[in-house]
Protein backbone atom coordinates (compact mmCIF):
# COMPACT_ATOMS: atom_id res chain seq x y z
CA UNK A 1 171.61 88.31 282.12
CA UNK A 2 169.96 85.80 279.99
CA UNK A 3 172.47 84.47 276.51
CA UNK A 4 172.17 82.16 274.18
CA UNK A 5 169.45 79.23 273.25
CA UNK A 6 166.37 78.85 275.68
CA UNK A 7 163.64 76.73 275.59
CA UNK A 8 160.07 77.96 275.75
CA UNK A 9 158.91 75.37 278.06
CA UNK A 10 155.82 73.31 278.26
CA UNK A 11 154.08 73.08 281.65
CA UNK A 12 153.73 69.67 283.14
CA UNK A 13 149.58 69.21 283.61
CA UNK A 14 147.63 66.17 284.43
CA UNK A 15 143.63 65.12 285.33
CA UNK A 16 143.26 66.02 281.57
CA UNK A 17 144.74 69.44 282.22
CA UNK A 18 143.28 70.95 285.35
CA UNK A 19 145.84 70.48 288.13
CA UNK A 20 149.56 70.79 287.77
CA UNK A 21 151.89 67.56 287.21
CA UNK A 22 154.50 68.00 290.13
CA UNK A 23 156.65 65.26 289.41
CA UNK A 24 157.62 65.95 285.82
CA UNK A 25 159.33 69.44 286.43
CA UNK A 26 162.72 67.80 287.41
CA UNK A 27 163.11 65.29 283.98
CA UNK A 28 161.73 67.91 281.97
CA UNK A 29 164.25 70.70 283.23
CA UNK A 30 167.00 68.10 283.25
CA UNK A 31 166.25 66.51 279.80
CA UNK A 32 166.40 70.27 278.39
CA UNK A 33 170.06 71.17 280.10
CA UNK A 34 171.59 68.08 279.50
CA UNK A 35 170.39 68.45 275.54
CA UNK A 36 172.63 72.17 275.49
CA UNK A 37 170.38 74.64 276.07
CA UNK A 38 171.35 78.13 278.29
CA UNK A 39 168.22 77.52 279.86
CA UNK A 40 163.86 78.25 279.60
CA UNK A 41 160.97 80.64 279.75
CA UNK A 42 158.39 79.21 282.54
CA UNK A 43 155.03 80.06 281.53
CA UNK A 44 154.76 81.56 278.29
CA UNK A 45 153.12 81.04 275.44
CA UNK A 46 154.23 77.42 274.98
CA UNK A 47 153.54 76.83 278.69
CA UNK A 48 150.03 77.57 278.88
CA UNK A 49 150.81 80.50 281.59
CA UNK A 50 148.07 83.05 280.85
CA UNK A 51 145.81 79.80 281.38
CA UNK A 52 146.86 79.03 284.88
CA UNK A 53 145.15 80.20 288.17
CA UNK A 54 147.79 82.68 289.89
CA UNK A 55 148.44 79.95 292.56
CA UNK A 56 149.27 77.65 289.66
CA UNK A 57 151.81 79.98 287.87
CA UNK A 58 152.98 80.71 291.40
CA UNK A 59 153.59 76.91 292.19
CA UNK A 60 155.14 76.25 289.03
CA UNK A 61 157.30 78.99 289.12
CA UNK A 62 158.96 77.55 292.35
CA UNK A 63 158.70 73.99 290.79
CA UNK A 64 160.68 75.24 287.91
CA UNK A 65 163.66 77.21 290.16
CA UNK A 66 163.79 74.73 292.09
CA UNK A 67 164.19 72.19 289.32
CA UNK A 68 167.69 74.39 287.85
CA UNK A 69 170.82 73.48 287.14
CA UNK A 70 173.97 75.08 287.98
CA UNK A 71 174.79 77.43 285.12
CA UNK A 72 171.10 77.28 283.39
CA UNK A 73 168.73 79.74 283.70
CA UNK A 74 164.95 80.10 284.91
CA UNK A 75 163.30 83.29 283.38
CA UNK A 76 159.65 83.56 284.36
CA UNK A 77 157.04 84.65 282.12
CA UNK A 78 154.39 87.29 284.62
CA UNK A 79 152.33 88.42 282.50
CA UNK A 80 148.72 88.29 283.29
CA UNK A 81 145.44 90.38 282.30
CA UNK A 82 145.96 93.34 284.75
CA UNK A 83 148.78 95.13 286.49
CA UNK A 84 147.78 93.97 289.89
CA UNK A 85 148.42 90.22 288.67
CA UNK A 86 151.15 90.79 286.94
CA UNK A 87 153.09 92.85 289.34
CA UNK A 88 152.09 90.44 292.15
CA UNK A 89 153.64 87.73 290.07
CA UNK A 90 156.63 89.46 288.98
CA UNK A 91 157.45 90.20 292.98
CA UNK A 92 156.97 86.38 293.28
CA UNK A 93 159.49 85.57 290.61
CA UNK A 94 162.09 87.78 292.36
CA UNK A 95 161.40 86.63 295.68
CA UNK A 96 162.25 82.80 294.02
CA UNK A 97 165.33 83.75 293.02
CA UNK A 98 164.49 83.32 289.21
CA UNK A 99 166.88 85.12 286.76
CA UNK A 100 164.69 87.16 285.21
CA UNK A 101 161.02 88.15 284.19
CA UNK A 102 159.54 88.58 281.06
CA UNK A 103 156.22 90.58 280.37
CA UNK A 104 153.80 90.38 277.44
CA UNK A 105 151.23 93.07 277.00
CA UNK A 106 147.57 92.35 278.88
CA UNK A 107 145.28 91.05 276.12
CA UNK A 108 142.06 92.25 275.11
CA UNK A 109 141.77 96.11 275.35
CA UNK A 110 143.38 98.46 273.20
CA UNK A 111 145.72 100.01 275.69
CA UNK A 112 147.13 103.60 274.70
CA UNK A 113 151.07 104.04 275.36
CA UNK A 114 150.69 105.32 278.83
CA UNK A 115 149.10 102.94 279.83
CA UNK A 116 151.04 100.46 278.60
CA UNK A 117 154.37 102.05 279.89
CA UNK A 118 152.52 102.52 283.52
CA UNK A 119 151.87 98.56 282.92
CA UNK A 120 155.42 97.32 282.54
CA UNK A 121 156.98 100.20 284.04
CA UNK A 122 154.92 98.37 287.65
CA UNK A 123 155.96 94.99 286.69
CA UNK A 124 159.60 95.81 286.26
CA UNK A 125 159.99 97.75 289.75
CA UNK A 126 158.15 94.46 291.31
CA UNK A 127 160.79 92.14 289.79
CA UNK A 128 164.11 94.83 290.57
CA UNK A 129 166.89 93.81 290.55
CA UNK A 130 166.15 90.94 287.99
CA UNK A 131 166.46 91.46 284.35
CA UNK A 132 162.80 92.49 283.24
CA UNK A 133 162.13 91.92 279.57
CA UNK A 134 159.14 92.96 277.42
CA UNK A 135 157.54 89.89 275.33
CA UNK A 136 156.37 91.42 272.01
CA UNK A 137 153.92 89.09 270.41
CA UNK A 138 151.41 91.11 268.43
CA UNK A 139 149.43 87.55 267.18
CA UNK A 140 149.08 86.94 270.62
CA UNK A 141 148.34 89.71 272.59
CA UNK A 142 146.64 91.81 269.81
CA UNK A 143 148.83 94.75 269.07
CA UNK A 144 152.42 95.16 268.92
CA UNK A 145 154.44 97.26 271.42
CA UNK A 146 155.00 100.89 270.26
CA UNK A 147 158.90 101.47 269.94
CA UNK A 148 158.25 104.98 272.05
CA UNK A 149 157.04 102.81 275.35
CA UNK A 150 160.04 100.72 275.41
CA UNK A 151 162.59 103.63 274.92
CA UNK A 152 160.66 105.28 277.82
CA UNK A 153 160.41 102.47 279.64
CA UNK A 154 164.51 102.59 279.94
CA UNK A 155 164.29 105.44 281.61
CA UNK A 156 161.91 104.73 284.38
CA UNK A 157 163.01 101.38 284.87
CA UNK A 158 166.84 100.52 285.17
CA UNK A 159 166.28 96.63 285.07
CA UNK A 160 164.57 96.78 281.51
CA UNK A 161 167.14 94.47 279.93
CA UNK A 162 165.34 93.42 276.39
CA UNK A 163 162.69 92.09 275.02
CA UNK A 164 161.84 88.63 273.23
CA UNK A 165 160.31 89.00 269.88
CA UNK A 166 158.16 86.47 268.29
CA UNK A 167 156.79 88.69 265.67
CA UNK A 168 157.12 87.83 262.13
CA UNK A 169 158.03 88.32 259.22
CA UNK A 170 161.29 89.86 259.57
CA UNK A 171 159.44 93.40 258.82
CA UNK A 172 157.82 93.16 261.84
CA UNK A 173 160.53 92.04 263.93
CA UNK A 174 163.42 94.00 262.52
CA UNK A 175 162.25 97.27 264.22
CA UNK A 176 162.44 95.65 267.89
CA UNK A 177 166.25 95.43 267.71
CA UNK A 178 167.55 98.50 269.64
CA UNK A 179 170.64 99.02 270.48
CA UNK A 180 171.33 98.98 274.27
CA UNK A 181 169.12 96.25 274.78
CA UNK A 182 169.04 92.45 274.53
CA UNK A 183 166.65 90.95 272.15
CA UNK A 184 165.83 87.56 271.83
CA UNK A 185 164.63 85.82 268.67
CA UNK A 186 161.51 83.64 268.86
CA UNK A 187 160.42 82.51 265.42
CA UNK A 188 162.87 79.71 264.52
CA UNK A 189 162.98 80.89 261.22
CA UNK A 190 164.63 83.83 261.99
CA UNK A 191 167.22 82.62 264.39
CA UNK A 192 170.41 83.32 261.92
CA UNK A 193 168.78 86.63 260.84
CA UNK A 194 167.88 87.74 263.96
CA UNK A 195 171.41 86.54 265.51
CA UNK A 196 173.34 88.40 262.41
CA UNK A 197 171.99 91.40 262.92
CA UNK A 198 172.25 91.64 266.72
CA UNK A 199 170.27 89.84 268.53
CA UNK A 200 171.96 87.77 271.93
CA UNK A 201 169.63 84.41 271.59
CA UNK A 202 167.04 82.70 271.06
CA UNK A 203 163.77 81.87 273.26
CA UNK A 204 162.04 78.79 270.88
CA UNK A 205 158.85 77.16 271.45
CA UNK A 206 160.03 74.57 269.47
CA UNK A 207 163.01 73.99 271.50
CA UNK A 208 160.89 72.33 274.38
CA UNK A 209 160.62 69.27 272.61
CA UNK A 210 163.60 69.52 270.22
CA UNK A 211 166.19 70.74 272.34
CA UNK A 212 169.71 69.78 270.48
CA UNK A 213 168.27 70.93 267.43
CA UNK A 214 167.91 74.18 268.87
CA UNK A 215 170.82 74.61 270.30
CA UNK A 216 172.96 73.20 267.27
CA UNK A 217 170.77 76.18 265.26
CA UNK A 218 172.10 79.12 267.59
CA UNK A 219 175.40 77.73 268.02
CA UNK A 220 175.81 77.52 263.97
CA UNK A 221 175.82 73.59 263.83
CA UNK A 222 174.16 72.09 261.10
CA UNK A 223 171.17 70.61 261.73
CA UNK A 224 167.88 69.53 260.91
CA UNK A 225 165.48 72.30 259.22
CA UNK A 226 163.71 73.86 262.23
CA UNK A 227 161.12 75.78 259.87
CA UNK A 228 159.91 71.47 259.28
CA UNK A 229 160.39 70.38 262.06
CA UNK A 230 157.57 73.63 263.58
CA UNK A 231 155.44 73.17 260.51
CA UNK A 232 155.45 69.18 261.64
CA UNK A 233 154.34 70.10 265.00
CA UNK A 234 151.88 72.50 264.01
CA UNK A 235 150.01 69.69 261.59
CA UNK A 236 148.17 68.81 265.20
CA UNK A 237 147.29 70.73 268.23
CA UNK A 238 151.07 72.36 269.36
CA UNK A 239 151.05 71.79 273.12
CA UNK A 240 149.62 68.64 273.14
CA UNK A 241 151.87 67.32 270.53
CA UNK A 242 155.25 69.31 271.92
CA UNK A 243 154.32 66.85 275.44
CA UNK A 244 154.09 63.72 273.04
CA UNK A 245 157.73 64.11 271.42
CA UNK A 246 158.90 65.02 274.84
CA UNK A 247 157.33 61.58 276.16
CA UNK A 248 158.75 59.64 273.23
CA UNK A 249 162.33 61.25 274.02
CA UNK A 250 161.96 59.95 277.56
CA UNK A 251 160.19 62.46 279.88
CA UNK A 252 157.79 61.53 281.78
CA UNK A 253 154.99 63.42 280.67
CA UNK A 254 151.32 63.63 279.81
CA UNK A 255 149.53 65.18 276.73
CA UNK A 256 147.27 66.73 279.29
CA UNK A 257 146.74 70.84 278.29
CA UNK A 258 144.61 73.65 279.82
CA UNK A 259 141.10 74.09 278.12
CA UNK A 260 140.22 75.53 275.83
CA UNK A 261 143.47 73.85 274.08
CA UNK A 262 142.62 70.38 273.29
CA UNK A 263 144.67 67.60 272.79
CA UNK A 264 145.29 64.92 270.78
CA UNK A 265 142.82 62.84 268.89
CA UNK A 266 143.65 58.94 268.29
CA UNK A 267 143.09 59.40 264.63
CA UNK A 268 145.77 62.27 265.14
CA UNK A 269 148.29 60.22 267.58
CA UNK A 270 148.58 57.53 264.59
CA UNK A 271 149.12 60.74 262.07
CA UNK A 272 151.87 62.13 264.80
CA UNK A 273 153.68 58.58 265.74
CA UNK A 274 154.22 58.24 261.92
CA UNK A 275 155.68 61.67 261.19
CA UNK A 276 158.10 61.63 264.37
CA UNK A 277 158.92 58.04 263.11
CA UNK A 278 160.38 59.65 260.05
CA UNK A 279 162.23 62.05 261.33
């Protein structure tokens, strides 16, 4: 089962974001453990995943197993526009050996809740026995999760471990924390909320480029202010700017992202260098 502080990672690109970077997947993974995190999402939001070819989320997938630790964990994020995809993926994950596989709802259509419970109900049977979690991201995938599908979903699906939940504000993200399963905070500003009231860790976006920071937050060191330190970020395009602090801390990296994100103007490199200079 997945604990504690995970990074949402980035995904290693290059030829100004069209094929996969191979050789960063090892520094990156290994910069991220050695800084004290649990372990990463693959593929998510942060990591461009719903961007990639299936051959490209397959290949990095493996690239990111293979690139573990002892002790730190590789969840994989599968989900894709339809069922076919996803469930195709999710099978993948499990047949990697990853230690678990996380969902988000297929964008675009208004999906009623059987269909939606049909959708991860396929996905987590593909992935069994890993831990299947739902990824609940209403900005993202254009409506939030009904409560009813996940508490059917545990009973047609005995893997269904928890969900992570990057809604906000704490209104919206409150309701997601059910007893009986493991819920992982993503907004950074709600880590010691979230954690208070129940939740078993934290899967961060932010934590991909700011790793110690992250885990000082769940582990209830004090730190810098992560709400900044996002809001920093977020002054330029997020991906491309997440892959230039992870460059300046030493990974080999590029900017490179998956169009239609765009990265990094020089006007807006000079803004960036200065604000992570006065950090």
């Amino acid at each position: 089962m997945l604990k504690g502080a995970l990074a949402a990672a980035v995904t290693p690109l290059a030829g100004g974001g069209d094929t996969l970077d191979e050789d960063p997947f090892d520094p990156l993974v290994a910069f991220l453990e050695a800084a004290g995190l649990d372990g990463l999402l693959a593929l998510g939001t942060t990591g461009e995943g719903i961007l990639l070819a299936a051959a490209e989320r397959r290949r990095a997938a493996e690239l990111f197993v293979a690139a573990r630790p002892e002790g730190f964990a590789v969840a994989i994020h599968c989900g894709a526009q339809t069922t076919r995809e996803t469930v195709e993926l999710s099978a993948h994950a499990a047949d990697l050996g990853a230690d678990a596989v996380a969902v988000i709802g297929p964008p675009y259509f208004a999906l009623d809740e059987r269909a939606l419970l049909e959708h991860f109900a396929a996905a987590a049977q593909a992935c069994e026995p890993l831990p299947f979690y739902v990824y609940e991201f209403e900005a993202r995938s254009g409506y939030a999760v009904p409560l009813g599908v996940l508490h059917r979903l545990r009973d047609q699906a005995a893997n269904f471990a928890g969900l992570k939940v990057s809604d906000r504000p704490w209104e919206r993200f409150e309701p997601y924390l059910i007893e009986g399963l493991d819920v992982f905070v993503g907004p950074e500003g709600l880590i010691q909320r979230g954690l208070a009231d129940g939740a078993v860790g934290v899967v961060s976006g932010l934590a991909t480029a700011f790793p110690g920071e992250v885990a000082a937050a769940v582990r209830g060191v004090p730190g810098p202010d992560l709400e900044s330190l996002r809001d920093g970020l977020e002054q330029f395009p997020f991906h491309a700017a997440a892959k230039r602090v992870l460059r300046r801390r030493g990974v080999p990296i590029r900017e490179d992202v998956r169009r239609p994100l765009r990265g990094l103007t020089e006007d807006e490199r000079d803004e960036f260098d200065r604000w992570f200079g006065s950090l």
